[in-house]
PDB file of N, CA and C in Angstrom:
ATOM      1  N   UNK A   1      -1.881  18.557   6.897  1.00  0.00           N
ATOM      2  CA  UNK A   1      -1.346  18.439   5.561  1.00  0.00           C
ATOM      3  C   UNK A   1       0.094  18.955   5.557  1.00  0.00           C
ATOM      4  N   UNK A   2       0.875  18.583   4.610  1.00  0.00           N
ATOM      5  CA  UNK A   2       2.526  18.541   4.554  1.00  0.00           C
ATOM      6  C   UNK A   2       2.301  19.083   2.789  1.00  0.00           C
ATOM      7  N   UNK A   3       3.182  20.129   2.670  1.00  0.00           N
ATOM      8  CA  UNK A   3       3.842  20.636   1.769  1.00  0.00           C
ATOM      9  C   UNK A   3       5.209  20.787   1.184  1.00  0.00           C
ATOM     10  N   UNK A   4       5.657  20.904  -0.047  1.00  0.00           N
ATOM     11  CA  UNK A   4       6.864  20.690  -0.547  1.00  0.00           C
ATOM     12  C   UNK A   4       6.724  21.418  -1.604  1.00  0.00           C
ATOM     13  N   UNK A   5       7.045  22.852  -1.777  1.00  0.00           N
ATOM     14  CA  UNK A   5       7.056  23.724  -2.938  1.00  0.00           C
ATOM     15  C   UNK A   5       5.590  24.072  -3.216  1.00  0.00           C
ATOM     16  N   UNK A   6       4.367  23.838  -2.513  1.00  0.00           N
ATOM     17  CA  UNK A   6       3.322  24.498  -2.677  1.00  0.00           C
ATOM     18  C   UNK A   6       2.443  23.597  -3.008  1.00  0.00           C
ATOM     19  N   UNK A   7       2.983  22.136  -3.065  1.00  0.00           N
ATOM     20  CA  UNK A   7       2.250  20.766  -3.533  1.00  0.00           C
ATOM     21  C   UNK A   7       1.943  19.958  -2.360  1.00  0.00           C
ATOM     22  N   UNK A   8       0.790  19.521  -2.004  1.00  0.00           N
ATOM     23  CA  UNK A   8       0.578  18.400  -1.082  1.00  0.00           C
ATOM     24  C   UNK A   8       1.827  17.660  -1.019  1.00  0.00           C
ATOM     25  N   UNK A   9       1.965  16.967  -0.407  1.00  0.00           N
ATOM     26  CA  UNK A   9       3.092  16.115  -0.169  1.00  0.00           C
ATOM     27  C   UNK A   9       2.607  14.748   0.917  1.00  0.00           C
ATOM     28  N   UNK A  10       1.885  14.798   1.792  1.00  0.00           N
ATOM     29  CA  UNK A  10       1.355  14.013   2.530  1.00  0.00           C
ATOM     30  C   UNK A  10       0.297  14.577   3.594  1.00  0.00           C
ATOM     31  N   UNK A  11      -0.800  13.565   4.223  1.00  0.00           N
ATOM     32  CA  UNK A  11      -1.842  14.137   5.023  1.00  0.00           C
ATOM     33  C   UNK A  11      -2.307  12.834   6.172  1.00  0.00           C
ATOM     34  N   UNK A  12      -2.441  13.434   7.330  1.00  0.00           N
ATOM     35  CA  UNK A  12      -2.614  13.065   9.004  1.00  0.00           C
ATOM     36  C   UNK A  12      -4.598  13.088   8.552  1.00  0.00           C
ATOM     37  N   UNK A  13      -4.933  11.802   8.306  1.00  0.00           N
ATOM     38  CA  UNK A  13      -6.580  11.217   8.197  1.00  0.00           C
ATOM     39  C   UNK A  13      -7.150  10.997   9.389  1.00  0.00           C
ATOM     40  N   UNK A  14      -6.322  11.998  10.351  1.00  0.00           N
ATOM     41  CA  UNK A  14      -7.009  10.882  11.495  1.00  0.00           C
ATOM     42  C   UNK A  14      -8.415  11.742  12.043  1.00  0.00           C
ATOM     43  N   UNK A  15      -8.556  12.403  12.187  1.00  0.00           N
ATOM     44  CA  UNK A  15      -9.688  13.394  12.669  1.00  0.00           C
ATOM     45  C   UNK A  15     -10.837  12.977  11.592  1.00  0.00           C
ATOM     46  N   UNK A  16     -10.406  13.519   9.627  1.00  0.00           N
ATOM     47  CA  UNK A  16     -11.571  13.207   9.522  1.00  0.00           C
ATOM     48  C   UNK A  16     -11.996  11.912   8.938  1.00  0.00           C
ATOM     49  N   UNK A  17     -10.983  10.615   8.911  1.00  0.00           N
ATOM     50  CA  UNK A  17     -11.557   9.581   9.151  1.00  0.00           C
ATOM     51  C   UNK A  17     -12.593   9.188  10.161  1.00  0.00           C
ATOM     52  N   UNK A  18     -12.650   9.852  11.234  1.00  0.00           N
ATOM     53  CA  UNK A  18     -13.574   9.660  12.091  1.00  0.00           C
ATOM     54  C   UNK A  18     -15.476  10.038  11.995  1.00  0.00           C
ATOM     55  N   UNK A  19     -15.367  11.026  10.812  1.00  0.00           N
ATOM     56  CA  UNK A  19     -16.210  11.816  10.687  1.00  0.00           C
ATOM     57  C   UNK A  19     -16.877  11.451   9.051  1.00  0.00           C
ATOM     58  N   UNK A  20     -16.358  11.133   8.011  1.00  0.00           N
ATOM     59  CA  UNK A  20     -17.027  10.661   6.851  1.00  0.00           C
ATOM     60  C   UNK A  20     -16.436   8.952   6.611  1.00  0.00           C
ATOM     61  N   UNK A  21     -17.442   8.495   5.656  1.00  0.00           N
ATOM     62  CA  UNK A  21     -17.332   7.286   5.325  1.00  0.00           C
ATOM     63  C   UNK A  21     -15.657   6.635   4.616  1.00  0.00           C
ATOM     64  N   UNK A  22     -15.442   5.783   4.080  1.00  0.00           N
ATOM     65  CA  UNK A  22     -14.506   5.183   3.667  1.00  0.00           C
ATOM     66  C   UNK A  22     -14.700   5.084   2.369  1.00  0.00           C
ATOM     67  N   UNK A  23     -16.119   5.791   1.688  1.00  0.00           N
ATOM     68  CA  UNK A  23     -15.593   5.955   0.126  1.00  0.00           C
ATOM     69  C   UNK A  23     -15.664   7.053   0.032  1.00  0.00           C
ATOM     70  N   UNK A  24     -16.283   8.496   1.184  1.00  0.00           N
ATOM     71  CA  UNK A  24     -15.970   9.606   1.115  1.00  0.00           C
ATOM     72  C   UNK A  24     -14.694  10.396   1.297  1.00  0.00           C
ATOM     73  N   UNK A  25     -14.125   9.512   2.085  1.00  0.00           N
ATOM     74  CA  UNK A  25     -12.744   9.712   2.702  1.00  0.00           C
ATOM     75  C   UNK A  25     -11.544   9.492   1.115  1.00  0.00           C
ATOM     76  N   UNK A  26     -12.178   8.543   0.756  1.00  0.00           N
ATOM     77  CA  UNK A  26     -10.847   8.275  -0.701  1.00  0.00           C
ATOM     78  C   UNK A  26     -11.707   9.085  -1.628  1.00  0.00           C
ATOM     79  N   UNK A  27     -12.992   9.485  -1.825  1.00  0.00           N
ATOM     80  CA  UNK A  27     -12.877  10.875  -2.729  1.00  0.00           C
ATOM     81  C   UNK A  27     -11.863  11.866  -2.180  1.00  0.00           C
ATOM     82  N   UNK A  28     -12.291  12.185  -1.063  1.00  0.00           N
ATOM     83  CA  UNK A  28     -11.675  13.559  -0.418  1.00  0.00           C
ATOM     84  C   UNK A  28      -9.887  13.241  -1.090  1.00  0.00           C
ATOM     85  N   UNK A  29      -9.467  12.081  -0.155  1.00  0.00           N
ATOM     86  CA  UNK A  29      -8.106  11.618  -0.780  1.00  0.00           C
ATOM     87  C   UNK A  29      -7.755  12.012  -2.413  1.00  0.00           C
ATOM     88  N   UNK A  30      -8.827  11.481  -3.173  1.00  0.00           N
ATOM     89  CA  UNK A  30      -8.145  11.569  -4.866  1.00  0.00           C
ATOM     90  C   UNK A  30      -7.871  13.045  -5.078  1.00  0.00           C
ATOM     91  N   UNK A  31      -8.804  13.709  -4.599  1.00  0.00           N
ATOM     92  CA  UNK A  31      -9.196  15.007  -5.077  1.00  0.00           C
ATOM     93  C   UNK A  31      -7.746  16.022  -4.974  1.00  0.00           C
ATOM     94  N   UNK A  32      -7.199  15.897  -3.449  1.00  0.00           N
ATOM     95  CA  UNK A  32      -5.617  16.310  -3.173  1.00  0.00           C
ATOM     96  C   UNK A  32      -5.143  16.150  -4.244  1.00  0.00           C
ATOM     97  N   UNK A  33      -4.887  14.764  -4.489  1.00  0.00           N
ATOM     98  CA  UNK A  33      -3.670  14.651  -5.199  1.00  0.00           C
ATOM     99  C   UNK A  33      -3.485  14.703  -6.619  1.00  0.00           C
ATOM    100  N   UNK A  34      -2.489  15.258  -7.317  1.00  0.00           N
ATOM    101  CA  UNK A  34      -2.164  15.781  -8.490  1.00  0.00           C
ATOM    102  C   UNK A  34      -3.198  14.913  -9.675  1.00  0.00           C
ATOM    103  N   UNK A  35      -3.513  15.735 -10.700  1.00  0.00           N
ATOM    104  CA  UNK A  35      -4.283  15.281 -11.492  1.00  0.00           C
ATOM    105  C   UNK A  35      -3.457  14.556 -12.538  1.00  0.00           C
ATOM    106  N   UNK A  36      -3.947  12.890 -12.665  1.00  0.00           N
ATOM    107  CA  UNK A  36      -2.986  12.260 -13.682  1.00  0.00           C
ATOM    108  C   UNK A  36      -1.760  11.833 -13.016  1.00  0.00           C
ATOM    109  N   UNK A  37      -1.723  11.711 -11.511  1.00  0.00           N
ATOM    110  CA  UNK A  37      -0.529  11.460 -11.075  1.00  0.00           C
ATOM    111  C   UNK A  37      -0.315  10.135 -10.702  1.00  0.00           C
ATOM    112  N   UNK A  38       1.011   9.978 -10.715  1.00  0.00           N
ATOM    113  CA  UNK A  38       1.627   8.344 -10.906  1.00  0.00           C
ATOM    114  C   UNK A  38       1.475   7.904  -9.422  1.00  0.00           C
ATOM    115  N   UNK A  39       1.373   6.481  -9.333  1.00  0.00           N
ATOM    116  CA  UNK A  39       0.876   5.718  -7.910  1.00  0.00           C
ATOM    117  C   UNK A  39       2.567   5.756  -7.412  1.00  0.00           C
ATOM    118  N   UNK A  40       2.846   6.036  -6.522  1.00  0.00           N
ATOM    119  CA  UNK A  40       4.079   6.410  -5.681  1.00  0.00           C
ATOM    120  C   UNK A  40       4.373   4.658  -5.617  1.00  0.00           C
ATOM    121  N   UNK A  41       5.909   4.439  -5.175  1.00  0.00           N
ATOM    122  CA  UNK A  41       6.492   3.533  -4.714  1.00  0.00           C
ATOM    123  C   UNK A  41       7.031   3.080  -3.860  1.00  0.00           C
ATOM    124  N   UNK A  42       6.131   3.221  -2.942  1.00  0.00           N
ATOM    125  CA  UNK A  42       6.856   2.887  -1.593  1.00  0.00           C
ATOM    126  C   UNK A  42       7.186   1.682  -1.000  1.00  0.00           C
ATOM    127  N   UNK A  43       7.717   1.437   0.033  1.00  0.00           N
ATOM    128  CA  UNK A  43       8.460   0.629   0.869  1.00  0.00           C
ATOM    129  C   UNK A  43       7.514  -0.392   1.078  1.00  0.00           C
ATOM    130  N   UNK A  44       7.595  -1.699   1.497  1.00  0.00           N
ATOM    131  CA  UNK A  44       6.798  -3.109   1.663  1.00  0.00           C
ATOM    132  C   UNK A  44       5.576  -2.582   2.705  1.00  0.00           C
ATOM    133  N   UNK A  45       4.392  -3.083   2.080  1.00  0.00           N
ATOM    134  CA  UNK A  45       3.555  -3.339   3.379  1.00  0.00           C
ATOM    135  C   UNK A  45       2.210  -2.149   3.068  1.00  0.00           C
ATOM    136  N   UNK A  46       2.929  -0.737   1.979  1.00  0.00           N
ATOM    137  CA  UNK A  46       2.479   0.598   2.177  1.00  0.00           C
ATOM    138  C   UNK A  46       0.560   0.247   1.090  1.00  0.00           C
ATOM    139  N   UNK A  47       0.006   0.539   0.750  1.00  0.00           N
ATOM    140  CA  UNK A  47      -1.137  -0.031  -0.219  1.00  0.00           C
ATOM    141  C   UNK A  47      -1.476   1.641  -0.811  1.00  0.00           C
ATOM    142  N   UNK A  48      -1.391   1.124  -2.081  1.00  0.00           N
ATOM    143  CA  UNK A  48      -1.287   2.553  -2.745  1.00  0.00           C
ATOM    144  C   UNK A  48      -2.561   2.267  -3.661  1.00  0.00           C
ATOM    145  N   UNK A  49      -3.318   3.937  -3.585  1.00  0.00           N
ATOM    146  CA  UNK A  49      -4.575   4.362  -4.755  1.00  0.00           C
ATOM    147  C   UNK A  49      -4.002   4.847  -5.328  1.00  0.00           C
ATOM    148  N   UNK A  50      -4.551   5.540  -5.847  1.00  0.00           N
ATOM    149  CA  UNK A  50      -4.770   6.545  -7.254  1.00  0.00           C
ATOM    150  C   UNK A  50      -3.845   7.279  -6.853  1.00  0.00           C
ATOM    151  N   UNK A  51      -2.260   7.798  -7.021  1.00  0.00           N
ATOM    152  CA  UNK A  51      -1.551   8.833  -6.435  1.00  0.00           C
ATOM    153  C   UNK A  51      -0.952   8.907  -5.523  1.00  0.00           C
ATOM    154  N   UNK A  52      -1.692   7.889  -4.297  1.00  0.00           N
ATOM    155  CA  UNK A  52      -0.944   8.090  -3.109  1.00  0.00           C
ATOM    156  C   UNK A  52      -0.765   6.981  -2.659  1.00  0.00           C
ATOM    157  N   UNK A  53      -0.427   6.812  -1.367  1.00  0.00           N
ATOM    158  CA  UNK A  53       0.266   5.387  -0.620  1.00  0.00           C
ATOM    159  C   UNK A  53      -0.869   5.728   0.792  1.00  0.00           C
ATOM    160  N   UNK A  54      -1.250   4.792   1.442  1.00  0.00           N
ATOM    161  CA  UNK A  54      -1.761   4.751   2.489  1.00  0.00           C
ATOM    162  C   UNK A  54      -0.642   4.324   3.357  1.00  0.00           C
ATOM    163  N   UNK A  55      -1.021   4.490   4.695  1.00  0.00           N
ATOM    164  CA  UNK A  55       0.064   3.810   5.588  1.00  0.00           C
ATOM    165  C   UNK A  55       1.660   4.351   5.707  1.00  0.00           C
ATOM    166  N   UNK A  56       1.577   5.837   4.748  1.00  0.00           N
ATOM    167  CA  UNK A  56       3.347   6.336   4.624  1.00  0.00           C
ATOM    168  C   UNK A  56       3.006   7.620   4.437  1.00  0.00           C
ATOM    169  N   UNK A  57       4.173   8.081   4.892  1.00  0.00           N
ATOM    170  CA  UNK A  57       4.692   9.300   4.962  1.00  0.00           C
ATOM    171  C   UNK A  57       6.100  10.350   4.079  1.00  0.00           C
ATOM    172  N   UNK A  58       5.833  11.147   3.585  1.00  0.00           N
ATOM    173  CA  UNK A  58       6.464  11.777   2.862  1.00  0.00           C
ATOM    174  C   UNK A  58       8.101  12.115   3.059  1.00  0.00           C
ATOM    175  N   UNK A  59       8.790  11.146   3.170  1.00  0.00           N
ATOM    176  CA  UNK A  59      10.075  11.796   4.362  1.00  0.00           C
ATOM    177  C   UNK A  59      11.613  11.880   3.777  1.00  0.00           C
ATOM    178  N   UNK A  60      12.556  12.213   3.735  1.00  0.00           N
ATOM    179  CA  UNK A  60      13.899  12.577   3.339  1.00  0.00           C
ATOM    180  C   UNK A  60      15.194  12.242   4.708  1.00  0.00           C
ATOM    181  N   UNK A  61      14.908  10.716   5.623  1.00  0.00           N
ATOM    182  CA  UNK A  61      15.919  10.773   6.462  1.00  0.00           C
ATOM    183  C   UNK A  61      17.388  10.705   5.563  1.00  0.00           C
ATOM    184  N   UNK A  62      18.264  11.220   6.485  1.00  0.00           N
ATOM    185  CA  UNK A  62      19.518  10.853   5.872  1.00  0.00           C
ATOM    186  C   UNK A  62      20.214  11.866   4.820  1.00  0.00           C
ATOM    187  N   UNK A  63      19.238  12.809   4.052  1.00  0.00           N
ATOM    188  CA  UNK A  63      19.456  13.468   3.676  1.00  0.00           C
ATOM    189  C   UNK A  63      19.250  13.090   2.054  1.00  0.00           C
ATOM    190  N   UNK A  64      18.883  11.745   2.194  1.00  0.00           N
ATOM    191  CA  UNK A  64      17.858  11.227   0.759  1.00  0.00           C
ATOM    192  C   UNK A  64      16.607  11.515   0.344  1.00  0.00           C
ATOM    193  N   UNK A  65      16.699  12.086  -1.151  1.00  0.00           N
ATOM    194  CA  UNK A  65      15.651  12.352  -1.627  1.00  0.00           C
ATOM    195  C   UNK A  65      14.565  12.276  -0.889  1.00  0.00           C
ATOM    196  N   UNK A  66      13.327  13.135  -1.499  1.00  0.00           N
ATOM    197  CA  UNK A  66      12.317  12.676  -0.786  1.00  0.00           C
ATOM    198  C   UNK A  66      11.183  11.774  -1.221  1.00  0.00           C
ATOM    199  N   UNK A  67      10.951  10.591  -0.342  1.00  0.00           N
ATOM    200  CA  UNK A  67       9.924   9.495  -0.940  1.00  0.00           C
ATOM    201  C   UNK A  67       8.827   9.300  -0.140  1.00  0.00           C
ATOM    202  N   UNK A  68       8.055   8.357  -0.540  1.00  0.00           N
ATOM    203  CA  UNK A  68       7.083   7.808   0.684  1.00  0.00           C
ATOM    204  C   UNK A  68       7.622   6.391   1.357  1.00  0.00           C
ATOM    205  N   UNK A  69       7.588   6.279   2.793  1.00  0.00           N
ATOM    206  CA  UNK A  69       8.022   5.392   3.175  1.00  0.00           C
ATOM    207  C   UNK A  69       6.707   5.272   4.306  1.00  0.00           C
ATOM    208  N   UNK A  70       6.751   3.769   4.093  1.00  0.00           N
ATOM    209  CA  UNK A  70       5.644   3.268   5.027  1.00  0.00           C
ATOM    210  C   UNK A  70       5.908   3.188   6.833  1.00  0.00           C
ATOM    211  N   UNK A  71       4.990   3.670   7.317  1.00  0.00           N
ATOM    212  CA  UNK A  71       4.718   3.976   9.189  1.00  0.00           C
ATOM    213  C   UNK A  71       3.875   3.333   9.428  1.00  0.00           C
ATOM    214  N   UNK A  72       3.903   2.805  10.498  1.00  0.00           N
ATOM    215  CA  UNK A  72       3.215   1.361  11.053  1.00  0.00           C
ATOM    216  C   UNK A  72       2.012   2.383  11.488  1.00  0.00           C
ATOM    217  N   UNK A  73       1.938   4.007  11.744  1.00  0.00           N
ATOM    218  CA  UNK A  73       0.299   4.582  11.919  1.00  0.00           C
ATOM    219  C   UNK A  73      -0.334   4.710  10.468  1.00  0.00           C
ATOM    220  N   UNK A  74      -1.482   3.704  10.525  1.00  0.00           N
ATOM    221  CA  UNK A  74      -2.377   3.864   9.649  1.00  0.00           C
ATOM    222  C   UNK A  74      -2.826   5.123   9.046  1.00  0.00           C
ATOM    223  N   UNK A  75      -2.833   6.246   9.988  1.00  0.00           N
ATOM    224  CA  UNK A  75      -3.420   7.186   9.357  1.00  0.00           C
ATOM    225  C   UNK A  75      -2.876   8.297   8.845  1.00  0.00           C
ATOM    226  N   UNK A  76      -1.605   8.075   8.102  1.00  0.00           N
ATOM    227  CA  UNK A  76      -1.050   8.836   7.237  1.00  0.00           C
ATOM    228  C   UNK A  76      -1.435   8.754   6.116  1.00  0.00           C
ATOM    229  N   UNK A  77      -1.417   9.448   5.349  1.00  0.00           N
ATOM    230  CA  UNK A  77      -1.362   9.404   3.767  1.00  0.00           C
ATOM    231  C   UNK A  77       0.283   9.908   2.842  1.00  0.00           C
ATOM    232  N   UNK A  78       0.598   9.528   1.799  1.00  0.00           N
ATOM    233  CA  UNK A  78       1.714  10.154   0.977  1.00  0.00           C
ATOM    234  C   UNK A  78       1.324  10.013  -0.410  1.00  0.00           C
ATOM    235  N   UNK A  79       1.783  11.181  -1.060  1.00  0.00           N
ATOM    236  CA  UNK A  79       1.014  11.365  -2.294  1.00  0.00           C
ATOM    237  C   UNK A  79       2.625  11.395  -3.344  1.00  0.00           C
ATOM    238  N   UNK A  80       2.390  11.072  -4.651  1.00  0.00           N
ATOM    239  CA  UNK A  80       3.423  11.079  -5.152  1.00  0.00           C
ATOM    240  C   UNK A  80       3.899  12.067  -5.451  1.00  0.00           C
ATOM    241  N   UNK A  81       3.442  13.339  -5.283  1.00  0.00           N
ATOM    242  CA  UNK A  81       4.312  14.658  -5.546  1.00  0.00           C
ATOM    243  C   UNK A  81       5.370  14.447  -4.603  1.00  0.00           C
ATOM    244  N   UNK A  82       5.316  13.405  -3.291  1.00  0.00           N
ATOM    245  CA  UNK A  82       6.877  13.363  -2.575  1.00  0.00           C
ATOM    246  C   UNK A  82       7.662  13.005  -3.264  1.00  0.00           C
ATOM    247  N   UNK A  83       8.464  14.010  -3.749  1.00  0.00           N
ATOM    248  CA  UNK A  83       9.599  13.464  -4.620  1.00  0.00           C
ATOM    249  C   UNK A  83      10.571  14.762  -5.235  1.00  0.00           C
ATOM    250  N   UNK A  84      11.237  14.594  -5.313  1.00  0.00           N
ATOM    251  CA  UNK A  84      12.225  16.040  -5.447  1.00  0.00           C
ATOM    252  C   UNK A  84      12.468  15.905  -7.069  1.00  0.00           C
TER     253      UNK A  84
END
């Protein structure tokens, strides 16, 4: 898990994707992320639930804000608290 001021910010699924189902896994997912929180906007390709983006990562290259931008490893997560 990745933090930004004490808030989730993004999370590495890969371990316990292996270990619970695929509608246990997006409970576990909702539950992180901020209550009432807006579906993030990320970059082409990314598929966003409730809050977060699958497929992206929480990141600030360049020295730009911080967003979710989509990574060709599936098993990231980014939640919309990425954001300054």
């Amino acid at each position: 898990m990745v933090f930004n001021n004490g808030v989730i910010v993004s999370v590495d699924t890969s371990e316990i994707a292996q270990v619970v189902s695929s509608a246990k896994l997006k409970e576990i997912l909702d539950s992180l992320g901020p209550a009432n929180g807006k579906t993030p906007k990320p970059g082409t390709k990314a598929l966003c639930g409730s809050g977060w983006c699958d497929h992206s990562v929480c990141t600030n290259t360049n020295q730009e804000p911080l967003h979710c931008e989509y990574r060709d490893n599936r098993r990231k997560i980014c939640y919309d608290t990425c954001s300054n």
